[in-house]
C-alpha atoms as a PDB file:
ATOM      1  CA  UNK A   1      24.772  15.938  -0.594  1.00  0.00           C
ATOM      2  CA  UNK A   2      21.221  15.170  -0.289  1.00  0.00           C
ATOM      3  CA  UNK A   3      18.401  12.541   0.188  1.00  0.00           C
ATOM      4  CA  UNK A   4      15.744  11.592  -1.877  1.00  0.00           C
ATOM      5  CA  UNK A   5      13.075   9.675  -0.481  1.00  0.00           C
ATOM      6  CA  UNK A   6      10.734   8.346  -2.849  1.00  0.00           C
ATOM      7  CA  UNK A   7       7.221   8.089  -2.836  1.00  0.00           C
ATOM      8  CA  UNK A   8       5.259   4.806  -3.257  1.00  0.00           C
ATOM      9  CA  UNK A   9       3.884   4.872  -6.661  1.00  0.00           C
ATOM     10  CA  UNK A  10       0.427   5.474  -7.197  1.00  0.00           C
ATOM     11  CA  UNK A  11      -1.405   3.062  -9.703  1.00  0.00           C
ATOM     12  CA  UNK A  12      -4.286   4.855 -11.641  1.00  0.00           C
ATOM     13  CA  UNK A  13      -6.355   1.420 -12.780  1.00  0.00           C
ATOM     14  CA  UNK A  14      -7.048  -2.165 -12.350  1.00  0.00           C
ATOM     15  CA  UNK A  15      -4.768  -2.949 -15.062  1.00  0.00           C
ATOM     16  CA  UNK A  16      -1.990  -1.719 -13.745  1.00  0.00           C
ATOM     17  CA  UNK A  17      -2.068  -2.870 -10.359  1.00  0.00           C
ATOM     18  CA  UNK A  18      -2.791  -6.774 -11.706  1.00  0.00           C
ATOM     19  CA  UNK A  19       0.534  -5.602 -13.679  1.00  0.00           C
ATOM     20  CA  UNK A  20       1.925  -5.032 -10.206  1.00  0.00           C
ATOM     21  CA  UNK A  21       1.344  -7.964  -8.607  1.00  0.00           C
ATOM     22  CA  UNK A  22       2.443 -10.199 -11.819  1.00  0.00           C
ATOM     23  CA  UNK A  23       5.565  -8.339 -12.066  1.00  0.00           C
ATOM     24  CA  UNK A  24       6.612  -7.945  -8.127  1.00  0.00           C
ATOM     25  CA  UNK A  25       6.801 -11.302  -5.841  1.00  0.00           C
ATOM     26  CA  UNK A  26       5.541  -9.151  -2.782  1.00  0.00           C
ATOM     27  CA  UNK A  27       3.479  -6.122  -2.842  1.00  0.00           C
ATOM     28  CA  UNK A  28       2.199  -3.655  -0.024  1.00  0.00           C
ATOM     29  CA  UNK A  29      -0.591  -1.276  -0.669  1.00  0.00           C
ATOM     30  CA  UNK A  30      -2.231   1.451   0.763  1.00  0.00           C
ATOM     31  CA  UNK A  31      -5.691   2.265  -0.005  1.00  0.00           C
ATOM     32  CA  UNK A  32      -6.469   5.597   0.597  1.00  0.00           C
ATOM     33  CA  UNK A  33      -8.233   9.009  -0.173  1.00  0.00           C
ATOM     34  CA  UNK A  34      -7.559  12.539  -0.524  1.00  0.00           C
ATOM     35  CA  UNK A  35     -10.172  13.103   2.248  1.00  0.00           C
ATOM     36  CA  UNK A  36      -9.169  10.861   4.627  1.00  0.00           C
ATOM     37  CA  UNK A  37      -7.411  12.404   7.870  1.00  0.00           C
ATOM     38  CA  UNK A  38      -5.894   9.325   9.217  1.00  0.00           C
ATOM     39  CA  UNK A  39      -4.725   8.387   5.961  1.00  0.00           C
ATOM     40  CA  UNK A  40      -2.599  11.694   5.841  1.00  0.00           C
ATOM     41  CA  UNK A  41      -1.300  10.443   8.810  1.00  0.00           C
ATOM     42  CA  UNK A  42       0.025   7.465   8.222  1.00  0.00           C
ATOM     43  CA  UNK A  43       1.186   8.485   4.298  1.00  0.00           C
ATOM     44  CA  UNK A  44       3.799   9.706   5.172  1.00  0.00           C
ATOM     45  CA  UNK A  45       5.244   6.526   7.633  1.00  0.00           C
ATOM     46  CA  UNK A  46       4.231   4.238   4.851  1.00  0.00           C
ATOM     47  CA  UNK A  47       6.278   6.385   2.245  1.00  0.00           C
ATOM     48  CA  UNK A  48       9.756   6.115   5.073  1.00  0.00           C
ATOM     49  CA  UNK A  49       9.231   2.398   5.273  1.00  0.00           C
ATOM     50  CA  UNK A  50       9.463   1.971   2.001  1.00  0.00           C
ATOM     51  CA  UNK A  51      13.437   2.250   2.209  1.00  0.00           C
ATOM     52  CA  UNK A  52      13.913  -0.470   5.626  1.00  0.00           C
ATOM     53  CA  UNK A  53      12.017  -3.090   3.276  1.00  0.00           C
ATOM     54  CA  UNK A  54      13.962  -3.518  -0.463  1.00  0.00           C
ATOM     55  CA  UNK A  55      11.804  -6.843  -1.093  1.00  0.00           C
ATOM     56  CA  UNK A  56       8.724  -5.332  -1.191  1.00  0.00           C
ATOM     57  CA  UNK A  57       6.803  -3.019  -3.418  1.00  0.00           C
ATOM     58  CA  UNK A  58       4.699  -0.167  -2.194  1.00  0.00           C
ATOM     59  CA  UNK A  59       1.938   1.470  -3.994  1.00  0.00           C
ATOM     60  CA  UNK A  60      -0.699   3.668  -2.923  1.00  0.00           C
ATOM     61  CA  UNK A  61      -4.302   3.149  -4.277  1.00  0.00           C
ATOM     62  CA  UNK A  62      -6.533   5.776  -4.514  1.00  0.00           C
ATOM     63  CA  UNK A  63     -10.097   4.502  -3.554  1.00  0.00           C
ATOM     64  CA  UNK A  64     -11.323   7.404  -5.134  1.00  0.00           C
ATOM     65  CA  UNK A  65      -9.070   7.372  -8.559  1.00  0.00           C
ATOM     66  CA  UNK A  66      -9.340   3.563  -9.016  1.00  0.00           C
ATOM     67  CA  UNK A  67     -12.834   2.584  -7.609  1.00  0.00           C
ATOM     68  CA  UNK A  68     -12.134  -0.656  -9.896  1.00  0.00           C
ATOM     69  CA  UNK A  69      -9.149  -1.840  -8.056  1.00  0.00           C
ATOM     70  CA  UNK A  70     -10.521  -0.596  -4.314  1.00  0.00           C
ATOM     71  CA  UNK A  71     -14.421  -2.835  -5.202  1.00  0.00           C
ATOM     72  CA  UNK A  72     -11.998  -6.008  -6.163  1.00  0.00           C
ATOM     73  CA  UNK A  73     -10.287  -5.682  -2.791  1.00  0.00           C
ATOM     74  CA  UNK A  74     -13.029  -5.117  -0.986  1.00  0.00           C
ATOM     75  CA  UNK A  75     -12.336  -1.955   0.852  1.00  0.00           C
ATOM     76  CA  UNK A  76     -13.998  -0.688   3.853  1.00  0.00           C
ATOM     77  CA  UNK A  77     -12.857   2.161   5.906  1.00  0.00           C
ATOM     78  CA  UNK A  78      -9.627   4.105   4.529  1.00  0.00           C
ATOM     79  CA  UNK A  79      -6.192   3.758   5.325  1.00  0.00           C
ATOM     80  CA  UNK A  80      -6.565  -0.216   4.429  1.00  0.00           C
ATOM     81  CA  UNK A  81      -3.272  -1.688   3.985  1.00  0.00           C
ATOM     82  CA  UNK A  82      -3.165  -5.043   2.538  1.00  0.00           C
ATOM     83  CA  UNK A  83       0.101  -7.273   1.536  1.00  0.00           C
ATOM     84  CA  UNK A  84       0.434  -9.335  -1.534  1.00  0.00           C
ATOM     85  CA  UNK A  85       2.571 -12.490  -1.902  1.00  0.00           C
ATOM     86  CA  UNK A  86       2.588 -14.422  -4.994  1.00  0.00           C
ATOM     87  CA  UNK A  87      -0.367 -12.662  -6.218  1.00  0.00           C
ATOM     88  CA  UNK A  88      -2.618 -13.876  -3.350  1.00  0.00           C
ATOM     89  CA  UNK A  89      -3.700 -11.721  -0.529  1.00  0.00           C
ATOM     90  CA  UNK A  90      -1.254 -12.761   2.739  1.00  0.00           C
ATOM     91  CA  UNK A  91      -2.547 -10.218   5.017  1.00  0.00           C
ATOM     92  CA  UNK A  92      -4.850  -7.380   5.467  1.00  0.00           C
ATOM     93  CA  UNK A  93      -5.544  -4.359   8.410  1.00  0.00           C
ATOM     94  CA  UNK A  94      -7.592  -1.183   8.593  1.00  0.00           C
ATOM     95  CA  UNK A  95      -6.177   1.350  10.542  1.00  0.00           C
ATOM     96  CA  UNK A  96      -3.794   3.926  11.082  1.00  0.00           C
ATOM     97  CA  UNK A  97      -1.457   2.497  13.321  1.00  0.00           C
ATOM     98  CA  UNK A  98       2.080   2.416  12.112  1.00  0.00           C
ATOM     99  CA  UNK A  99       3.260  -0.296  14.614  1.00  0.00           C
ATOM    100  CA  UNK A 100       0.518  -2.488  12.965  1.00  0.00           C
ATOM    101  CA  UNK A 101       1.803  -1.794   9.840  1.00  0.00           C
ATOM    102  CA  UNK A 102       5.453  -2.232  10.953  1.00  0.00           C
ATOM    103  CA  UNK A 103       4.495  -5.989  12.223  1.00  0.00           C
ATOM    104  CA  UNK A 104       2.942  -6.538   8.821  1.00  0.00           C
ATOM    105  CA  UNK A 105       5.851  -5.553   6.673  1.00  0.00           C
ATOM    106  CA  UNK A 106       8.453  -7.790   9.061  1.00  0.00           C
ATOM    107  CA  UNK A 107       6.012 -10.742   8.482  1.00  0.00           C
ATOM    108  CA  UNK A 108       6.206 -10.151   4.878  1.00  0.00           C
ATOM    109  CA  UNK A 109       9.948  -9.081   3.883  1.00  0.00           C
END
């Protein structure tokens, strides 16, 4: 047999990730770009977690593809990761430290 491990969809628009938050109670995202080096990093970490944390929803945003969605959130610096309850924003860092991100998905699940 074999695993799959599946990668955190990417949403494409500002549409769909206000679709995302409506239809999911507790979303994380990465905000990212294809030219970011510590963003390749941590990718990858963020994809593994995805399995340890069945209540929440991952997605990756692409600063770059969806400029929309990255201006409304007022990103930075890239990796961003910010978690969604409800809608609202419940917590936000900027680096790419996976313990820091590992603290921030406990808080949330």
């Amino acid at each position: 047999f074999f695993f799959v491990t599946s990668m955190p969809e990417e949403v494409k628009t500002k549409a769909d990730f206000d679709q995302c938050l409506k239809d999911n109670q507790k979303v994380v995202v990465d905000f990212t770009a294809s030219w970011c080096g510590p963003c390749k990093m941590i990718g990858p970490k963020f994809a593994a977690m995805e399995s340890e944390y069945p209540t929440l929803k991952f997605i990756k945003v692409d600063v770059d593809d969806n400029a929309e969605t990255a201006e409304w959130a007022q990103i930075q610096a890239m990796p961003t990761f910010k978690c969604y309850i409800d809608g609202k924003e419940a917590d936000t860092f900027t680096s790419a430290d996976a313990a820091k991100l590992k603290a921030m998905l406990e808080k949330a699940k």
